[in-house]
C-alpha atoms as a PDB file:
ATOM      1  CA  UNK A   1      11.570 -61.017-124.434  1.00  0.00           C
ATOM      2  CA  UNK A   2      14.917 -61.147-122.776  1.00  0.00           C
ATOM      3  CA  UNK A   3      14.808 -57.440-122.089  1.00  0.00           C
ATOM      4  CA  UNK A   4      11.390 -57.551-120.208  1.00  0.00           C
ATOM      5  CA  UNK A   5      13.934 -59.982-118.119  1.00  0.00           C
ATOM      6  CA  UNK A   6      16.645 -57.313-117.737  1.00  0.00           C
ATOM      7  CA  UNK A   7      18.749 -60.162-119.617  1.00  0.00           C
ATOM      8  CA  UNK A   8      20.514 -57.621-121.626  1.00  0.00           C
ATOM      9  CA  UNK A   9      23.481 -60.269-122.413  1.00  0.00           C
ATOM     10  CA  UNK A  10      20.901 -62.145-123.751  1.00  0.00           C
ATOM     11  CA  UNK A  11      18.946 -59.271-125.728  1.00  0.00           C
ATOM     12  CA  UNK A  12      22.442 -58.371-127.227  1.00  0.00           C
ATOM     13  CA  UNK A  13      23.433 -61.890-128.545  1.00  0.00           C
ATOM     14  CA  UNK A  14      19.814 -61.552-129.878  1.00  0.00           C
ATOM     15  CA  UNK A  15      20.273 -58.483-131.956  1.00  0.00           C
ATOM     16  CA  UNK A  16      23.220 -56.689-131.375  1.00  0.00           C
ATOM     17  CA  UNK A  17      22.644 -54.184-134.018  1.00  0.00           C
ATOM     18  CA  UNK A  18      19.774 -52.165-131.264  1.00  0.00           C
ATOM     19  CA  UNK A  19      22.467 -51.813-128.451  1.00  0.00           C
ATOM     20  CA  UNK A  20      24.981 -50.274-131.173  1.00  0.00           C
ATOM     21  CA  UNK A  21      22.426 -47.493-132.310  1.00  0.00           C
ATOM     22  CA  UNK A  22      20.680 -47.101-129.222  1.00  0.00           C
ATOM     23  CA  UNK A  23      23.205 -43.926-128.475  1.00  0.00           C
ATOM     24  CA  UNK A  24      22.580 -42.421-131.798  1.00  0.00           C
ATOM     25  CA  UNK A  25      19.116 -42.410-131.296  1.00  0.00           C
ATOM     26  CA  UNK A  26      19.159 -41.105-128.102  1.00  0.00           C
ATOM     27  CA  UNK A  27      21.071 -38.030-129.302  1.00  0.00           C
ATOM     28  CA  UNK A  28      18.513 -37.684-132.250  1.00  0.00           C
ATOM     29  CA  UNK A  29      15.550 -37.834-130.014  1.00  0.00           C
ATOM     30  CA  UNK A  30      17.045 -35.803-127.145  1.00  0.00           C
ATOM     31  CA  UNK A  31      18.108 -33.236-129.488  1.00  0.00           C
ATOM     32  CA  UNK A  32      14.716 -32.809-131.517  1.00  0.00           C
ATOM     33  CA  UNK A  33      12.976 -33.257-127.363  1.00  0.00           C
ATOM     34  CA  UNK A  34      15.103 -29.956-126.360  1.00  0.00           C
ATOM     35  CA  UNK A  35      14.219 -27.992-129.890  1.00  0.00           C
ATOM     36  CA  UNK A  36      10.729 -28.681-129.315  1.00  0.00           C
ATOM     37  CA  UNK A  37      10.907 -27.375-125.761  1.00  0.00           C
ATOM     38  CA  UNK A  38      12.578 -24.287-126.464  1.00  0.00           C
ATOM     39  CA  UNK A  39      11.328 -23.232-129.822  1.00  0.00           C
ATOM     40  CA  UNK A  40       8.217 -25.742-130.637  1.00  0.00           C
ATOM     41  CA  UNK A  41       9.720 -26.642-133.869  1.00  0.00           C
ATOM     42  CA  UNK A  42       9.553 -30.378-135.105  1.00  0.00           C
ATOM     43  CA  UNK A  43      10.902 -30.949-138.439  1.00  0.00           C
ATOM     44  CA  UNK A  44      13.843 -33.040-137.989  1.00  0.00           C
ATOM     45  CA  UNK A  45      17.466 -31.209-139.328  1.00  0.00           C
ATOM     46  CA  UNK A  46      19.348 -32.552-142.139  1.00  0.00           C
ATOM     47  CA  UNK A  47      21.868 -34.649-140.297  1.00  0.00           C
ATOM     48  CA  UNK A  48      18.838 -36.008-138.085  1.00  0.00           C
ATOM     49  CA  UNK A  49      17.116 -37.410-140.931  1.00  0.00           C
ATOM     50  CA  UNK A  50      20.095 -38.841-142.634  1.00  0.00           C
ATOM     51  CA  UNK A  51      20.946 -40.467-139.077  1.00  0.00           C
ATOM     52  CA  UNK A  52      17.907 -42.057-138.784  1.00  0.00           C
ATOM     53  CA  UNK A  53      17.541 -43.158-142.767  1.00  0.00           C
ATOM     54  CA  UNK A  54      21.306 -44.696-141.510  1.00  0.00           C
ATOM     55  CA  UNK A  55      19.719 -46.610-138.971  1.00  0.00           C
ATOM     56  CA  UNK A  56      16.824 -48.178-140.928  1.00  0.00           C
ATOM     57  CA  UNK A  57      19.819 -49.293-143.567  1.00  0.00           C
ATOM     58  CA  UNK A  58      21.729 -50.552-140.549  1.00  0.00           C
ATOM     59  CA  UNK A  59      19.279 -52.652-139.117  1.00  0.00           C
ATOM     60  CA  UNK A  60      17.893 -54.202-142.702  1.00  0.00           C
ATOM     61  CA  UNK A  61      21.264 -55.125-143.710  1.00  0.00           C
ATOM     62  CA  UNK A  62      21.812 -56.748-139.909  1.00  0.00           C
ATOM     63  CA  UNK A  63      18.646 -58.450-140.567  1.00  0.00           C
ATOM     64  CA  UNK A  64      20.034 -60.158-143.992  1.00  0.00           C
ATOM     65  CA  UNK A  65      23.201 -60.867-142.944  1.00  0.00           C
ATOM     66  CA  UNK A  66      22.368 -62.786-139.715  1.00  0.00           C
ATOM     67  CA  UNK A  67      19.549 -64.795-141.219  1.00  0.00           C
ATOM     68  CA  UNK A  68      21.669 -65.550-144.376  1.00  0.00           C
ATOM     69  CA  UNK A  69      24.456 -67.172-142.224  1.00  0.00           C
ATOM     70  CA  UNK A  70      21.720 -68.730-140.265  1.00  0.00           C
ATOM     71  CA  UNK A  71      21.084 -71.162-144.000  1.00  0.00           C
END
């Protein structure tokens, strides 16, 4: 909610984790957008998979961790 406000201090204290992979993903997707352009292909490359399997890992263990210390 407090991005469809532009509050983006407030979206952050809400989950940080997002605004720290935002960049990776937006070299993942910009990447795979320009390979499709140029040669149709869209299987994902080795390092974009593993990038993306990092990120899902990332944002479970974020989830844990802040509503554990929330008990």
């Amino acid at each position: 909610m407090a991005l469809i406000r532009l509050d983006f201090y407030g979206a952050f204290k809400a989950n940080s984790a997002i605004f720290c992979l935002i960049p990776l993903w937006t070299i993942v997707f910009g990447v795979q957008a320009v390979r499709y352009v140029r040669y149709g292909s869209k299987k994902l490359k080795g390092w974009q998979d593993l990038s993306l399997y990092f990120s899902a890992v990332v944002l479970v263990a974020y989830g844990v961790i802040r509503n554990i210390s929330m008990l």
